[in-house]
Structures are given as C-alpha cells and as structure tokens.
Protein backbone atom coordinates (compact mmCIF):
# COMPACT_ATOMS: atom_id res chain seq x y z
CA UNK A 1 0.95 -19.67 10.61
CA UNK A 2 4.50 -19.86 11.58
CA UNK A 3 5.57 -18.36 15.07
CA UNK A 4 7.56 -15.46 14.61
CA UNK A 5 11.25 -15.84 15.48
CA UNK A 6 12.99 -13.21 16.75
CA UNK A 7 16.20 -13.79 14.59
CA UNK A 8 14.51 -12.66 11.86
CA UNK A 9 14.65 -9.17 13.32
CA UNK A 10 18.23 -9.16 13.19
CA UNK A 11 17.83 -9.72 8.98
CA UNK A 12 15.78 -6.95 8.50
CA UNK A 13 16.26 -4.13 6.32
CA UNK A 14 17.51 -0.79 8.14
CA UNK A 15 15.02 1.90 8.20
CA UNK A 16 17.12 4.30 9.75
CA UNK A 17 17.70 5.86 6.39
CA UNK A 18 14.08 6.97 6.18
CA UNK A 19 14.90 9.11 9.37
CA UNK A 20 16.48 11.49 8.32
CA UNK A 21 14.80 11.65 4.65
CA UNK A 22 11.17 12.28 6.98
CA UNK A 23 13.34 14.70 9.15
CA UNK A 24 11.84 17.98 8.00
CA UNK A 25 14.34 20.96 7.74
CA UNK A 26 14.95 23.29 10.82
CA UNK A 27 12.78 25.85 11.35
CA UNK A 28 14.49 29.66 11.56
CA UNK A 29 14.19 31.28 14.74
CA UNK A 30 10.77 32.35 15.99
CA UNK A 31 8.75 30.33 13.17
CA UNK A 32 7.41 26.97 13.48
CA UNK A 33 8.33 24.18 11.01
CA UNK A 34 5.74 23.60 8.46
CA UNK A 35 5.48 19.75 7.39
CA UNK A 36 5.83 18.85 3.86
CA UNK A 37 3.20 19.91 1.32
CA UNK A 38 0.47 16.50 0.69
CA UNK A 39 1.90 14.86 3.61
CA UNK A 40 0.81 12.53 5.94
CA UNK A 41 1.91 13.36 9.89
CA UNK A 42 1.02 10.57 12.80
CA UNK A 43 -1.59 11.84 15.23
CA UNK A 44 -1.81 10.65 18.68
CA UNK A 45 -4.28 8.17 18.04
CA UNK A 46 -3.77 4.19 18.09
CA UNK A 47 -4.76 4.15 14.54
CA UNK A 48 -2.21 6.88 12.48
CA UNK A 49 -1.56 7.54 8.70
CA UNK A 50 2.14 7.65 7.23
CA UNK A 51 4.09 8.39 4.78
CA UNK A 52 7.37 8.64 3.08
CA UNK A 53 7.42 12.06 4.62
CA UNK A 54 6.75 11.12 8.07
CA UNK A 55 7.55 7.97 9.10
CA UNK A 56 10.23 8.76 11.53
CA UNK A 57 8.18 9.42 13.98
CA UNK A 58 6.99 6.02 13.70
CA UNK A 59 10.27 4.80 13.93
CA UNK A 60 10.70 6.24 17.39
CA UNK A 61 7.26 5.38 18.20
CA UNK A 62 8.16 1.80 17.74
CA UNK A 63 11.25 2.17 20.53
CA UNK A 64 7.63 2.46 23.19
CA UNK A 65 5.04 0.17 21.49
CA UNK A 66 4.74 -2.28 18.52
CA UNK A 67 3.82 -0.78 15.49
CA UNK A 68 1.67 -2.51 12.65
CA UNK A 69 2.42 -1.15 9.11
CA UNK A 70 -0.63 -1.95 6.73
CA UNK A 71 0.23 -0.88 2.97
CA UNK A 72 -3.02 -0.18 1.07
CA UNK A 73 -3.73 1.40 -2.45
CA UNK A 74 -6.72 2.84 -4.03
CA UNK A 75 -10.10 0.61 -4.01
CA UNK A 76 -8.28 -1.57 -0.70
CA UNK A 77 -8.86 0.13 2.13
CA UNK A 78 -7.49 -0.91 5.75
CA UNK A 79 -9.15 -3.43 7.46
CA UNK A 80 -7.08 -3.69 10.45
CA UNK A 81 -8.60 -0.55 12.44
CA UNK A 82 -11.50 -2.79 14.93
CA UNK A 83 -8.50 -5.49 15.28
CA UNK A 84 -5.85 -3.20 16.35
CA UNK A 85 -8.53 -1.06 19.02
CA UNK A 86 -9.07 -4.37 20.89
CA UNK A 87 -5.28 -4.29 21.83
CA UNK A 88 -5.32 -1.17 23.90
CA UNK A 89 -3.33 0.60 23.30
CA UNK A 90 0.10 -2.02 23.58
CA UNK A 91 0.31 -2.13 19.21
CA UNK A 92 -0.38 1.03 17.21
CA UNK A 93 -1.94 0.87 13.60
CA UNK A 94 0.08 2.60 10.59
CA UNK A 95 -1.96 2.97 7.73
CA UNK A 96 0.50 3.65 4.35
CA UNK A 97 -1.13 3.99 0.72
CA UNK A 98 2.03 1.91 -1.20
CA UNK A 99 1.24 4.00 -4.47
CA UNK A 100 1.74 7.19 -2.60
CA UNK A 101 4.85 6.51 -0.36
CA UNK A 102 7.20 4.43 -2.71
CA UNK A 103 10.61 4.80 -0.58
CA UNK A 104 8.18 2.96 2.15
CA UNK A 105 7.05 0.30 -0.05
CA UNK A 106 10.40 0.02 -0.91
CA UNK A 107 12.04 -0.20 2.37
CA UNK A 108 9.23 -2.81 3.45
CA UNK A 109 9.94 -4.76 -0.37
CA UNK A 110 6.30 -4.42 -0.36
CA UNK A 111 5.17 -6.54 -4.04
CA UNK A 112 1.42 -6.15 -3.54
CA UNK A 113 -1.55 -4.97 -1.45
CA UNK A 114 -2.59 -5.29 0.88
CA UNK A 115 0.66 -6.18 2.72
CA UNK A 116 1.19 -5.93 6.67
CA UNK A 117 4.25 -5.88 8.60
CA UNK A 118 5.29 -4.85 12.08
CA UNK A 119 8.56 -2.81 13.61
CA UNK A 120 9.52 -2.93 16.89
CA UNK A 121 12.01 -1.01 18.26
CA UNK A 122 13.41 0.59 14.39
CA UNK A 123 13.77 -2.55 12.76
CA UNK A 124 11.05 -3.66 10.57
CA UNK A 125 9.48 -7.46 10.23
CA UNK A 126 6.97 -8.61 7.21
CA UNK A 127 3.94 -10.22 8.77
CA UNK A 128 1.47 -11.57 5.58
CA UNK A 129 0.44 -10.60 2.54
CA UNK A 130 -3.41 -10.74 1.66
CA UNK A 131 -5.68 -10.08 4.58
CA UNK A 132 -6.17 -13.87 6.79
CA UNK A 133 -9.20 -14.64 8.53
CA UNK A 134 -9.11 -12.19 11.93
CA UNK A 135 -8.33 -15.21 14.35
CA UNK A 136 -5.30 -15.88 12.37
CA UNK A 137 -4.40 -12.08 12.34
CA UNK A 138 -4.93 -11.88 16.50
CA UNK A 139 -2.58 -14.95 16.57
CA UNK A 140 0.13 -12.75 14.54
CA UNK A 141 -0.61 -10.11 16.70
CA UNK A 142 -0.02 -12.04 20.03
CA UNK A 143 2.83 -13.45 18.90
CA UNK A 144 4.52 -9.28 18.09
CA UNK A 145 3.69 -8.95 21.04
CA UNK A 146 5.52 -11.40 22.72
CA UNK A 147 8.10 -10.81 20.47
CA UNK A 148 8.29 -7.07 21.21
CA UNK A 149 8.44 -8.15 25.09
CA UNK A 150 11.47 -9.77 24.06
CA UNK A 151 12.87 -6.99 22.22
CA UNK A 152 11.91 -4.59 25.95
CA UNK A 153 9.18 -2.91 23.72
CA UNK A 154 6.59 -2.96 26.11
CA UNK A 155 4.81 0.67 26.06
CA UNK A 156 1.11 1.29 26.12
CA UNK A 157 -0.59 4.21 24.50
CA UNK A 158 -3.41 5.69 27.11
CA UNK A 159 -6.59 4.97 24.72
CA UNK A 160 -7.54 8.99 25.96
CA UNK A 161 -4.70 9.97 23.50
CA UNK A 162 -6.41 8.73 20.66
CA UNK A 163 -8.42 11.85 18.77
CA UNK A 164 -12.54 12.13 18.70
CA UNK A 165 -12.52 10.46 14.68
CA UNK A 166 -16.01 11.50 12.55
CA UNK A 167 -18.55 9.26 12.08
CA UNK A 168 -17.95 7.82 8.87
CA UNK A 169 -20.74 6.76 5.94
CA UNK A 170 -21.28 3.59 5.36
CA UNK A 171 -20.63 2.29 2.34
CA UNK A 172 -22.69 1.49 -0.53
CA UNK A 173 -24.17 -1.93 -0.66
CA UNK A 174 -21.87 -3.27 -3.53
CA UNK A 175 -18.89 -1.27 -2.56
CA UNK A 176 -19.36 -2.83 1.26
CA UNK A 177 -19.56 -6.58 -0.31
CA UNK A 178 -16.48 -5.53 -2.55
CA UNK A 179 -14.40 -4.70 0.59
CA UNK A 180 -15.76 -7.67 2.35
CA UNK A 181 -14.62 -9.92 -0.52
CA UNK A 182 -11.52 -8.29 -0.75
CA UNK A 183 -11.07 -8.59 2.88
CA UNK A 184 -11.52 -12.51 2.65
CA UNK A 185 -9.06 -12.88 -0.35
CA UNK A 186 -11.91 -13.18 -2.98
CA UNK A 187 -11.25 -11.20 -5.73
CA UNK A 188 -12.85 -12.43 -8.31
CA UNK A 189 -15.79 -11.60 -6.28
CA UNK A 190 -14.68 -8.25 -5.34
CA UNK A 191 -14.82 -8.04 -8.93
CA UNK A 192 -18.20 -8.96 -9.75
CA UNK A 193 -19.45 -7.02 -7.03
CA UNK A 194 -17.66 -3.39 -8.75
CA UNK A 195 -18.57 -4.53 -12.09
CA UNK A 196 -22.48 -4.70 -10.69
CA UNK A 197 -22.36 -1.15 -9.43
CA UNK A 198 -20.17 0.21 -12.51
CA UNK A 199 -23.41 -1.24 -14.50
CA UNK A 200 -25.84 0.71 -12.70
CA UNK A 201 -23.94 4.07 -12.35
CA UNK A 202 -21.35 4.00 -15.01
CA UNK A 203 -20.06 7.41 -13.40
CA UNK A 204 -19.24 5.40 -9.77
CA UNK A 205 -15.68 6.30 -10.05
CA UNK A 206 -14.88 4.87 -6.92
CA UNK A 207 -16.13 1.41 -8.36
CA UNK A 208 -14.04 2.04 -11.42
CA UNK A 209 -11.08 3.08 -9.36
CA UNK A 210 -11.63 -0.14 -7.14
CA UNK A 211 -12.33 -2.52 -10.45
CA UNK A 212 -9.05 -1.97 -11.71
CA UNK A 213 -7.13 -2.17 -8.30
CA UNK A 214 -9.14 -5.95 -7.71
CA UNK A 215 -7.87 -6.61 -11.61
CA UNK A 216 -4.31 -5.69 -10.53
CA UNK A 217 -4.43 -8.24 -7.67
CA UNK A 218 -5.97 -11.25 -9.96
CA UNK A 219 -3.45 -10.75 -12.45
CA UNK A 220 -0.86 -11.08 -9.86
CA UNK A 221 -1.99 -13.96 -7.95
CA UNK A 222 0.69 -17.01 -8.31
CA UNK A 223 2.73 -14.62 -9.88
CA UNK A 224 6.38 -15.01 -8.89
CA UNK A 225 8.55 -11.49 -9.01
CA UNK A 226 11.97 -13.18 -10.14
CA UNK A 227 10.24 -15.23 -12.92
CA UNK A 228 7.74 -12.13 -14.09
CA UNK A 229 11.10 -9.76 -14.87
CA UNK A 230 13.23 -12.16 -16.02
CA UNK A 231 10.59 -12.90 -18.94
CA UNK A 232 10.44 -9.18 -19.46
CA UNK A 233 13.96 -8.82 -19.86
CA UNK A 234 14.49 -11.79 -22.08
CA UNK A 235 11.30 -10.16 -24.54
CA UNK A 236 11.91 -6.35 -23.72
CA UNK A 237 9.17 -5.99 -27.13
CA UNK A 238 6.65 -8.34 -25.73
CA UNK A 239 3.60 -6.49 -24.59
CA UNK A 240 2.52 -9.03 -22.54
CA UNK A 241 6.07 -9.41 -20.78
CA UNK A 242 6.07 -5.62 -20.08
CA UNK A 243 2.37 -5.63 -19.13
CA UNK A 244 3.24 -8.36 -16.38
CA UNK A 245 5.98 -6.71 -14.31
CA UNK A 246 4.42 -2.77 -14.94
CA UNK A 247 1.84 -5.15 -12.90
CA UNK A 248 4.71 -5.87 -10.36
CA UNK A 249 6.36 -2.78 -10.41
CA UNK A 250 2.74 -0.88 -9.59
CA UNK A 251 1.45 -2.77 -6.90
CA UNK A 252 5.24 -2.36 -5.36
CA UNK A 253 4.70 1.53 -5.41
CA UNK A 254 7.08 2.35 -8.06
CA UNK A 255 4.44 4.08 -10.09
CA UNK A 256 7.24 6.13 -12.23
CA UNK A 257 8.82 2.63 -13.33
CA UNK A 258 4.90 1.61 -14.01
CA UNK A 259 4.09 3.97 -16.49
CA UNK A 260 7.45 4.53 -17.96
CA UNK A 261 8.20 0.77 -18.82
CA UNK A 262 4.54 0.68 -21.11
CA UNK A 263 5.01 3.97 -22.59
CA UNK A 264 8.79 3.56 -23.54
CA UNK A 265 7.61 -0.03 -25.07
CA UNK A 266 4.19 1.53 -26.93
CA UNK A 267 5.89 3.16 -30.17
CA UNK A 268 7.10 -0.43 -30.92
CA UNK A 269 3.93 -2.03 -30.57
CA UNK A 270 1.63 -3.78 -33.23
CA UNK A 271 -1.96 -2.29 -32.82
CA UNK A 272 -2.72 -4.97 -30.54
CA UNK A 273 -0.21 -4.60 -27.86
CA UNK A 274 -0.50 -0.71 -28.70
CA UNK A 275 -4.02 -1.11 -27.45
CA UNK A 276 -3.62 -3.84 -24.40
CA UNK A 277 -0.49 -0.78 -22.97
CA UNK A 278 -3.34 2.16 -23.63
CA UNK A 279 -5.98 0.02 -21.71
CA UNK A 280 -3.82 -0.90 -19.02
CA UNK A 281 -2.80 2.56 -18.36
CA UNK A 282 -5.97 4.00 -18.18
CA UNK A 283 -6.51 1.69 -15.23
CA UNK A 284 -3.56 2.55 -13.93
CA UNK A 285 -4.67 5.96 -14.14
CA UNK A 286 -7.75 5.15 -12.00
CA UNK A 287 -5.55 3.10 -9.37
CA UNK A 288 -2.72 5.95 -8.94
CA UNK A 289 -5.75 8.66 -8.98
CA UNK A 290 -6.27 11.32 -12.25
CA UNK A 291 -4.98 14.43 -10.14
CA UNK A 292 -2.00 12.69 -8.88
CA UNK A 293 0.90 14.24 -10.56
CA UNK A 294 2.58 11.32 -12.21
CA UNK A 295 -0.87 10.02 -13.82
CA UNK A 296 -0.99 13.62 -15.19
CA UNK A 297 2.66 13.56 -16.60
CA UNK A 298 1.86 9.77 -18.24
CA UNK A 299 -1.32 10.93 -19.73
CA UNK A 300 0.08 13.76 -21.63
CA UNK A 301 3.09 11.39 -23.03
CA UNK A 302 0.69 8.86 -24.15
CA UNK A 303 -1.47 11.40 -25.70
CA UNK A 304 1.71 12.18 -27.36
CA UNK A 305 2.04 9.19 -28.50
CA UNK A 306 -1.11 8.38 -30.11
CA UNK A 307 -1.30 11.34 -31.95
C-alpha cells in the first residue's frame, strides 16, 4: 500500500459541520439532556459505535488519539475490533452502519462497504475500501500512527476505561464462513455460503438479510461511480441504468435517493423492468431492515403501485 502523506490531511473534507448537527440541544435547568431517540452515543471503550447523531464527540476524541472510522451495513459486520485492541489504547475503533447514518457516509464520500478511514485531530482521511489481509491493515495502522505523531495526536486511552462487553454467540457455521469470506474480499463465496443456509432454513433472515447485502457488493465490483450515473442520466427509462446507481446510491447511505429513484422509474416500466425494480427492492428492504422507517414508507408506495 501507499504510505500515507500527511498533505492529504490538509484536502480533506471539513467535518466540523457535523458538530454542531450531533450537538444535542441544551438541557433546561435542573434536567439532564436526553440524547436523540435511536441513537448511537460513544462509550468509553476503545471500540465505540457512532452515528450521525453523535459523532462530535468523536471529533474531539480525535484532538487525544487516532480514531478509525469503519462504515458497515447489514449482513457486514466489523472486523476491525481484535486489530484495533492490540494497539492499546493509542487508536480508538468507530464502528458506523453507512445505511443508518447517511450525513456520515456522506461526509466520509463513503461509495460502498465496508469502507475504513481514520481522523486525527477533526480532519478526516480515507484509508481502503474492502477489508485487506490484517498485515496490510497493521501496516495502515502504523503508518496513522506516525502520521498522527506528526499531527501532535499522541493520546492513549487507559485500556481500564474500556466497559466489561457480554460474551457474544458465536455464529452459525455458514454465517461464520460468510463473514470470513466477506472478510477476505470473496463474495461470491460469501454468497454461496448464505445461499446454503437460506436452503436449509428458508426463515434465516439474517442469511437473507446478508445474501442481498453480498449481492449489492458483486454488482458493484469494477463499478466506476462517474460512469454508473452518467449512463443513468443519459437513459433516465432504462431499468437497468436506474437499477445500477440505486446500487451506488445504497451502498453510499442515501437510502431515500435508493428507493425513490426505482419507484419514481416503476410506473414506466415494461413488465420486465417492473419486476427486476420490485425484486431489487425487496432486497433492499432486507439490507435497510423491514422496521426501519424508510423501508416502511417505500413498501407502502410500491404496494401502491402495483395495485
């Protein structure tokens, strides 16, 4: 890999904004200030979860210590966690599901998942895309740090800070070689591996969920963003077109343009493309999750539609 050059931190897109949009409002006198309904607040740990919400207290976490940002999405879990534990305490782990946090995916012009990058002191740097074998992922790591020494970043979080986490399950045969496969790049055999465990519990929803996810990544694979939507705007009534950058616009976390661009496009559909947009939402459906409230808003429109 490339070392990482410090100019490239003076390039980088401004979070600051995010600050004050994940500043919640004062509290009145005497109460405490509630955070945001469904969101995601940094604990003390190493290893945190963001969101749009709260993120600016990762922001002036990174002023002390390195932070790594690794953008995930239903059925791709983060695999950074036993890397980032070896370090420490010197880089912190931020965990941020793309679908859910859009202004973050945003911000970080994050295309697809999973997609890491690091900020150090405010200003944010993009690392890789994919997940690379762990001794190229230590190398990226050891060069942020030297980079944040640089930069005067130099803090270390006492590993006592870090909370008592559950013991968690493991994970189903197939679903473990999924993630493993995943984890290496392999889709097509993160795939196979869902497809096996759909067959022998068709109700696995969590293999369905992480089916569609691994199909959303092998569609996208050599896929270049400025080629994908200029197609789509040059054939606004192709289904295929559309179908291509909904891809691009989904695994960005801009679920809203997602589902609106397919079912905006459907009335003027032959039956064909009528039925690749109704397939391809279903598994966006799965991806986004069926209680989320944007899945529930495009369901009822494309019931709508079809009736």
């Amino acid at each position: 890999m490339e070392p990482l050059n410090p100019a490239a931190m003076r390039g980088a897109v401004d979070l600051s904004g995010l600050v004050s949009r994940a500043s919640a409002p004062a509290a009145a006198p005497g109460r405490a200030a509630a955070p945001p309904n469904g969101s995601a607040a940094p604990s003390g740990g190493v290893v945190r979860e963001a969101d749009d919400a709260s993120f600016g207290e990762v922001l002036e976490l990174s002023q002390r210590v390195p932070v790594i940002v690794e953008f995930y999405a239903s059925g791709i879990e983060p695999a950074l966690e036993p890397i980032i534990a070896g370090y420490g305490g010197r880089i912190v782990l931020v965990t941020v599901d793309g679908n859910r946090s859009p202004q973050l995916a945003q911000a970080f012009q994050v295309q697809q998942v999973p997609a890491v990058a690091a900020v150090i002191g405010g200003r944010p740097l993009q690392l890789f895309v994919g997940m690379p074998a762990e001794a190229e992922v230590r190398q990226v790591l050891d060069q942020v740090l030297e980079l944040a020494q640089q930069q005067g970043v130099t803090g270390v979080l006492e590993q006592d800070d870090a909370p008592t986490e559950p013991v968690e399950e493991p994970l189903p045969p197939l679903h473990q070689e999924a993630y493993d496969a995943i984890a290496r790049g392999d889709y097509a055999a993160a795939a196979s591996a869902y497809r096996t465990a759909i067959a022998q519990s068709p109700r696995d929803q969590e293999a369905v969920a992480g089916l569609a996810q691994v199909n959303l990544l092998l569609r996208l694979e050599g896929a270049v963003a400025a080629d994908v939507r200029a197609a789509a705007a040059a054939s606004p009534d192709d289904a295929d077109a559309q179908l291509a950058v909904a891809d691009l616009d989904l695994s960005g976390g801009h679920v809203d343009d997602a589902f609106g661009r397919l079912l905006d496009v459907f009335p003027a559909l032959d039956a064909d493309g009528r039925t690749a947009v109704r397939t391809r939402l279903l598994d966006y459906f799965e991806i986004v999750g069926a209680d989320d409230p944007r899945t529930i808003a495009a369901r009822r429109r494309l019931t709508a539609l079809l009736y």
